[in-house]
N, C-alpha and C. Protein backbone atom coordinates (compact mmCIF):
# COMPACT_ATOMS: atom_id res chain seq x y z
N UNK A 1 32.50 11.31 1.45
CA UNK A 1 32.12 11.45 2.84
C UNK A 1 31.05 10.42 3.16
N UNK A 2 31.25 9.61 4.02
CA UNK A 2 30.27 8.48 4.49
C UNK A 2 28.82 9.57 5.54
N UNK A 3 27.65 8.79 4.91
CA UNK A 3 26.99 9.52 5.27
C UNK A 3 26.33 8.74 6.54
N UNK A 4 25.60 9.04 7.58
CA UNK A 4 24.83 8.67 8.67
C UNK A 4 24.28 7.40 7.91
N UNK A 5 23.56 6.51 8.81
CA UNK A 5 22.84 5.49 8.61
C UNK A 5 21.31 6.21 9.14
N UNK A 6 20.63 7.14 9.53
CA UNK A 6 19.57 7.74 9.67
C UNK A 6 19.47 9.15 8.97
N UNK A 7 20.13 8.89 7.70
CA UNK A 7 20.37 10.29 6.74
C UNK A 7 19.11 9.28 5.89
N UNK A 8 18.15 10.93 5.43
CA UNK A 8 17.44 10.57 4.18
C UNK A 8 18.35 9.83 3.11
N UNK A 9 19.13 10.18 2.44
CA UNK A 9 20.17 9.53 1.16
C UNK A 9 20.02 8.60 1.94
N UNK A 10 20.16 7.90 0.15
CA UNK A 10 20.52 5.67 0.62
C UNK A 10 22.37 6.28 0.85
N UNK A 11 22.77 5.57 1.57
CA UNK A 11 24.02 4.78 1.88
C UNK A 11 24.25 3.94 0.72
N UNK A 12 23.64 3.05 0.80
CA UNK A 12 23.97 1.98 -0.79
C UNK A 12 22.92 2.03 -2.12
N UNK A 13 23.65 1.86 -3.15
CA UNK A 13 22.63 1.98 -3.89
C UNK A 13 22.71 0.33 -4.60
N UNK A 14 21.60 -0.60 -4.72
CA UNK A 14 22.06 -1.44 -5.43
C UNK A 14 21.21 -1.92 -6.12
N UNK A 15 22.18 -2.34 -7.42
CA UNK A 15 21.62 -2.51 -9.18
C UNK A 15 21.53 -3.92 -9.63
N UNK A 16 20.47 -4.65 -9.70
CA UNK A 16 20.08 -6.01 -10.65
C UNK A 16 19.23 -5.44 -11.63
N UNK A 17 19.79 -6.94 -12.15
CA UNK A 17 19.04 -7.08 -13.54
C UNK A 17 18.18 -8.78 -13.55
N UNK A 18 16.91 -9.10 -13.87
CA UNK A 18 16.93 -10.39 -12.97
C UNK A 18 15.60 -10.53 -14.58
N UNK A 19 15.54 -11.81 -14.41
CA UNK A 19 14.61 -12.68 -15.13
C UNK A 19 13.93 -13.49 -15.13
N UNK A 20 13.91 -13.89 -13.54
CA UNK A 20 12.93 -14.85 -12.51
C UNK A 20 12.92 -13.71 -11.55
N UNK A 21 11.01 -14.04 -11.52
CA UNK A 21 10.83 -13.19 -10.64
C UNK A 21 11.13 -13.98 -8.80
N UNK A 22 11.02 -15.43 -9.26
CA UNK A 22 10.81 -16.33 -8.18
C UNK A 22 12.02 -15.93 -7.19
N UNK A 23 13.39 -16.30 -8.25
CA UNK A 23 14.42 -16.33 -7.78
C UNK A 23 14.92 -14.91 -6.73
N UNK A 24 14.30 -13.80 -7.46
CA UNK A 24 14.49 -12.36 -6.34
C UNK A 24 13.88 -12.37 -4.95
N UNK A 25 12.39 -13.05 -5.02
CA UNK A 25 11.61 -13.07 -4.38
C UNK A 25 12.54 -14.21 -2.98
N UNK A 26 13.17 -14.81 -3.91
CA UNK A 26 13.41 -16.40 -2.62
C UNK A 26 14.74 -15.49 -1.97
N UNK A 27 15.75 -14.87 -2.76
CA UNK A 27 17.02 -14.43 -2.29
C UNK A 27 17.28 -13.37 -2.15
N UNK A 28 17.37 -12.40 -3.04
CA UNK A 28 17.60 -10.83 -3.01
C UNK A 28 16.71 -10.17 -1.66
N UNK A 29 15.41 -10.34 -1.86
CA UNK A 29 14.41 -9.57 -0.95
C UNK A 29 14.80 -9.81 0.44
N UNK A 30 14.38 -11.06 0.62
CA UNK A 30 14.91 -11.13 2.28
C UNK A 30 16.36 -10.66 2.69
N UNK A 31 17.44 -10.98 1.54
CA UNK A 31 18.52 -10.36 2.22
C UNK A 31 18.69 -8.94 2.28
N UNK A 32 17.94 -8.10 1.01
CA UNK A 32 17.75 -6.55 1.76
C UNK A 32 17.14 -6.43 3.14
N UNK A 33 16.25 -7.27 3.46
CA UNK A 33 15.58 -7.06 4.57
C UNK A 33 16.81 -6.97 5.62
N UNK A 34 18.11 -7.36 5.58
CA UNK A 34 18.51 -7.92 6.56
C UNK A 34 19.52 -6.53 6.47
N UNK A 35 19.76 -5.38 5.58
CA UNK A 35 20.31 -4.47 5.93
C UNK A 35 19.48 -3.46 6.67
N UNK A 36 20.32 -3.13 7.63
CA UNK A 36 20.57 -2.20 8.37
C UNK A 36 20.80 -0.42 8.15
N UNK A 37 20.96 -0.03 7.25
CA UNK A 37 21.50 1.22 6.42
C UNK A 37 20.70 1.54 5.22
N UNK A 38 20.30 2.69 5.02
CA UNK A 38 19.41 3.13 3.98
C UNK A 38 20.14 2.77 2.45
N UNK A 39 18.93 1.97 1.90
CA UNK A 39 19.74 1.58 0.84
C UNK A 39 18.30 1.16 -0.22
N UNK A 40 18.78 2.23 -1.56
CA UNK A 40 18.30 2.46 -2.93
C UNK A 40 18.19 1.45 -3.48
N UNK A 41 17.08 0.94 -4.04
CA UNK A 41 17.19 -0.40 -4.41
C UNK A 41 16.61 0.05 -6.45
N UNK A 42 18.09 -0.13 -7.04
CA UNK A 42 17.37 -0.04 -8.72
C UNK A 42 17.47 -1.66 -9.69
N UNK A 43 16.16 -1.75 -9.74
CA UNK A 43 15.60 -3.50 -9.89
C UNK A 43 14.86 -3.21 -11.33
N UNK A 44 15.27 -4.09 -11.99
CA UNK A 44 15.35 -3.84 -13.65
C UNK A 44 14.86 -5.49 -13.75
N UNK A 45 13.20 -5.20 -14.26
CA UNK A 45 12.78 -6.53 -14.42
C UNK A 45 12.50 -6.87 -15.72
N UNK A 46 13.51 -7.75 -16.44
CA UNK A 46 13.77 -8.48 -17.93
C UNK A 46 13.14 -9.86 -17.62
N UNK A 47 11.87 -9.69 -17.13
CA UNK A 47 11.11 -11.35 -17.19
C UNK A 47 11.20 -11.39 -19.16
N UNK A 48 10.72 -10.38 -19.74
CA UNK A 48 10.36 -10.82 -20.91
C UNK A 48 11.89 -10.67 -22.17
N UNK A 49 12.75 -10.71 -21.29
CA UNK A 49 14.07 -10.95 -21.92
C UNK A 49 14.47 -9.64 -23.18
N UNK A 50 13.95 -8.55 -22.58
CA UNK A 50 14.69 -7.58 -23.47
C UNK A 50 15.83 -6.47 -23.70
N UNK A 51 16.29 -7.26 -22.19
CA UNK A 51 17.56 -6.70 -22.22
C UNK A 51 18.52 -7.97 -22.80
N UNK A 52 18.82 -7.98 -24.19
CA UNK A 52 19.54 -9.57 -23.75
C UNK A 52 21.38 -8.85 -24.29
N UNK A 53 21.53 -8.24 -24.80
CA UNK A 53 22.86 -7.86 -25.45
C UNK A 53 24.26 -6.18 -24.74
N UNK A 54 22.88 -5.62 -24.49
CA UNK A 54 23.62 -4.38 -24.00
C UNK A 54 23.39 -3.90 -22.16
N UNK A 55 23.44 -4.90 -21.81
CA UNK A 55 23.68 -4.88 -20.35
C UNK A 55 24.82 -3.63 -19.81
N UNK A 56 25.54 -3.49 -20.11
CA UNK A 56 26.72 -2.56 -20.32
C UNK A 56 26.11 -1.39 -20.02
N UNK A 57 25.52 -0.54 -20.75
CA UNK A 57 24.83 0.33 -20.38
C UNK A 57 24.11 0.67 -20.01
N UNK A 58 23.70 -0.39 -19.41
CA UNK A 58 22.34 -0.49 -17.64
C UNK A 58 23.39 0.00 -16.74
N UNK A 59 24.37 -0.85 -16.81
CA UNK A 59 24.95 -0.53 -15.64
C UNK A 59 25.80 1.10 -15.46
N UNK A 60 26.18 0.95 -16.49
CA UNK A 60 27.14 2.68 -17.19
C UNK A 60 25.75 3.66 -16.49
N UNK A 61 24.35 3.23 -16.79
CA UNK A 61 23.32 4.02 -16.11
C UNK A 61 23.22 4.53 -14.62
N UNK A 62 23.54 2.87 -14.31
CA UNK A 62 23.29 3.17 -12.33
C UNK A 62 24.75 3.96 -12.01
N UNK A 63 26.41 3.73 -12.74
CA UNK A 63 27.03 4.27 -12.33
C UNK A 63 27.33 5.92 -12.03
N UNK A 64 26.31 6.12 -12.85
CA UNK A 64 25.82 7.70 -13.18
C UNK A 64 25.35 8.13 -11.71
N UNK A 65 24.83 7.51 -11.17
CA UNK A 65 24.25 8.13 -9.64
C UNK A 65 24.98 8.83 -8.99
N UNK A 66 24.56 9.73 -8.26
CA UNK A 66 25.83 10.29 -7.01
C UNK A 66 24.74 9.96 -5.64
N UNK A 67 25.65 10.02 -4.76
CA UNK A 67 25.08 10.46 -3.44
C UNK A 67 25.37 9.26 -2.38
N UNK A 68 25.23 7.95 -2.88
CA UNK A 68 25.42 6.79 -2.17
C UNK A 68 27.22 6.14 -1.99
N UNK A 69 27.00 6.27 -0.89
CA UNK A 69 28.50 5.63 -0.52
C UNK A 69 29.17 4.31 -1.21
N UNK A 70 28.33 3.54 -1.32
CA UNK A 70 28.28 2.57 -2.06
C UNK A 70 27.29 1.56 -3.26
N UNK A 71 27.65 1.70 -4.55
CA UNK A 71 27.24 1.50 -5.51
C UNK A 71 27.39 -0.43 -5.56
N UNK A 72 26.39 -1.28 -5.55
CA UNK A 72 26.79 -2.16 -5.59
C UNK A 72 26.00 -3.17 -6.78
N UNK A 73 26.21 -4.25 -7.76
CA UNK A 73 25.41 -4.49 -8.71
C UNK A 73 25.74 -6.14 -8.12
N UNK A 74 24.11 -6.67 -8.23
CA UNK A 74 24.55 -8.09 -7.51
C UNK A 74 23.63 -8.44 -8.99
N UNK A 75 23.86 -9.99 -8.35
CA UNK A 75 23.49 -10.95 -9.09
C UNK A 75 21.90 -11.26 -8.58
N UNK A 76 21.01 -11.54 -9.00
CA UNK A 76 19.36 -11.88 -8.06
C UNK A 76 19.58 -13.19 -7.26
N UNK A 77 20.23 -13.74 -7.69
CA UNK A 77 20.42 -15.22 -6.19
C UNK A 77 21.26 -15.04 -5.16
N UNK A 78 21.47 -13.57 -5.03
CA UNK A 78 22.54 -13.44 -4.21
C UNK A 78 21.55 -13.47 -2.70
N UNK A 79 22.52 -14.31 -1.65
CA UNK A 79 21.86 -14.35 -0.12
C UNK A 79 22.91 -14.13 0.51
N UNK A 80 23.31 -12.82 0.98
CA UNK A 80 24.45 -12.52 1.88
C UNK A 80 24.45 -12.31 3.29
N UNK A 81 25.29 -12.66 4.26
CA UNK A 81 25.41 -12.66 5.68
C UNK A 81 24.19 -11.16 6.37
N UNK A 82 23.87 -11.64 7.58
CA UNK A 82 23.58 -10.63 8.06
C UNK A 82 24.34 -9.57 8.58
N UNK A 83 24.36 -8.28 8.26
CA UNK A 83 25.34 -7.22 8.36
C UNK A 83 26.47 -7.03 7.75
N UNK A 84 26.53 -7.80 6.62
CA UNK A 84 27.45 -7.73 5.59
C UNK A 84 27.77 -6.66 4.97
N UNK A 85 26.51 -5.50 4.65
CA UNK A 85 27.01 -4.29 4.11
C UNK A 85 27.57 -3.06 5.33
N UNK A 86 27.17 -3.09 6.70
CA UNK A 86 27.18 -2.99 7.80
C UNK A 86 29.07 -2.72 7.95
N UNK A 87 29.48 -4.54 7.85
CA UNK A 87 30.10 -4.56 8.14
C UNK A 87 31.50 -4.03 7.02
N UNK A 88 31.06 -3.82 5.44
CA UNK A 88 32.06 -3.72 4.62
C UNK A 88 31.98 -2.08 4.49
N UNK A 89 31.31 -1.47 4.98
CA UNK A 89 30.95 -0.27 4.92
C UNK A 89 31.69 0.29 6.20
N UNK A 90 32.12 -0.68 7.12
CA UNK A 90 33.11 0.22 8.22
C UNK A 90 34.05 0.72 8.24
């Protein structure tokens, strides 16, 4: 069931794993800024590289969540359109 966009629950929940902090800071951040819809942000910071082999079950972790309509795991350089989740979420 798709939930409201002014419901406490995130709508999206979304999962990096990142190792520059620069790189989140220049891309990821501002493009959350640019959603529209309550959305969970789970940010897993490996500056000191200790996640290097079992990534797998970071993610097997976030898939564990319930509640969010959409579960999404980006990359940290990701810079996506404005209203992009907006719009894939219709």
């Amino acid at each position: 069931m798709k939930q409201e966009a002014n419901s406490n629950s995130p709508v999206i929940s979304i999962g990096v794993v990142y190792n520059d902090v620069d790189v989140i800071e220049k891309y990821l951040y501002p493009s959350l800024e640019k959603v529209d819809l309550p959305v969970e942000r789970l940010i897993l910071d490996n500056t000191d590289n200790i996640v290097t082999t079992n990534i797998a079950s970071i993610y097997n972790t976030f898939l564990r969540l319930t509640g969010p309509d959409l579960l999404a795991f980006l990359h940290p350089d990701i810079n996506f359109q404005e209203h992009f989740f907006e719009d894939l979420m219709a």
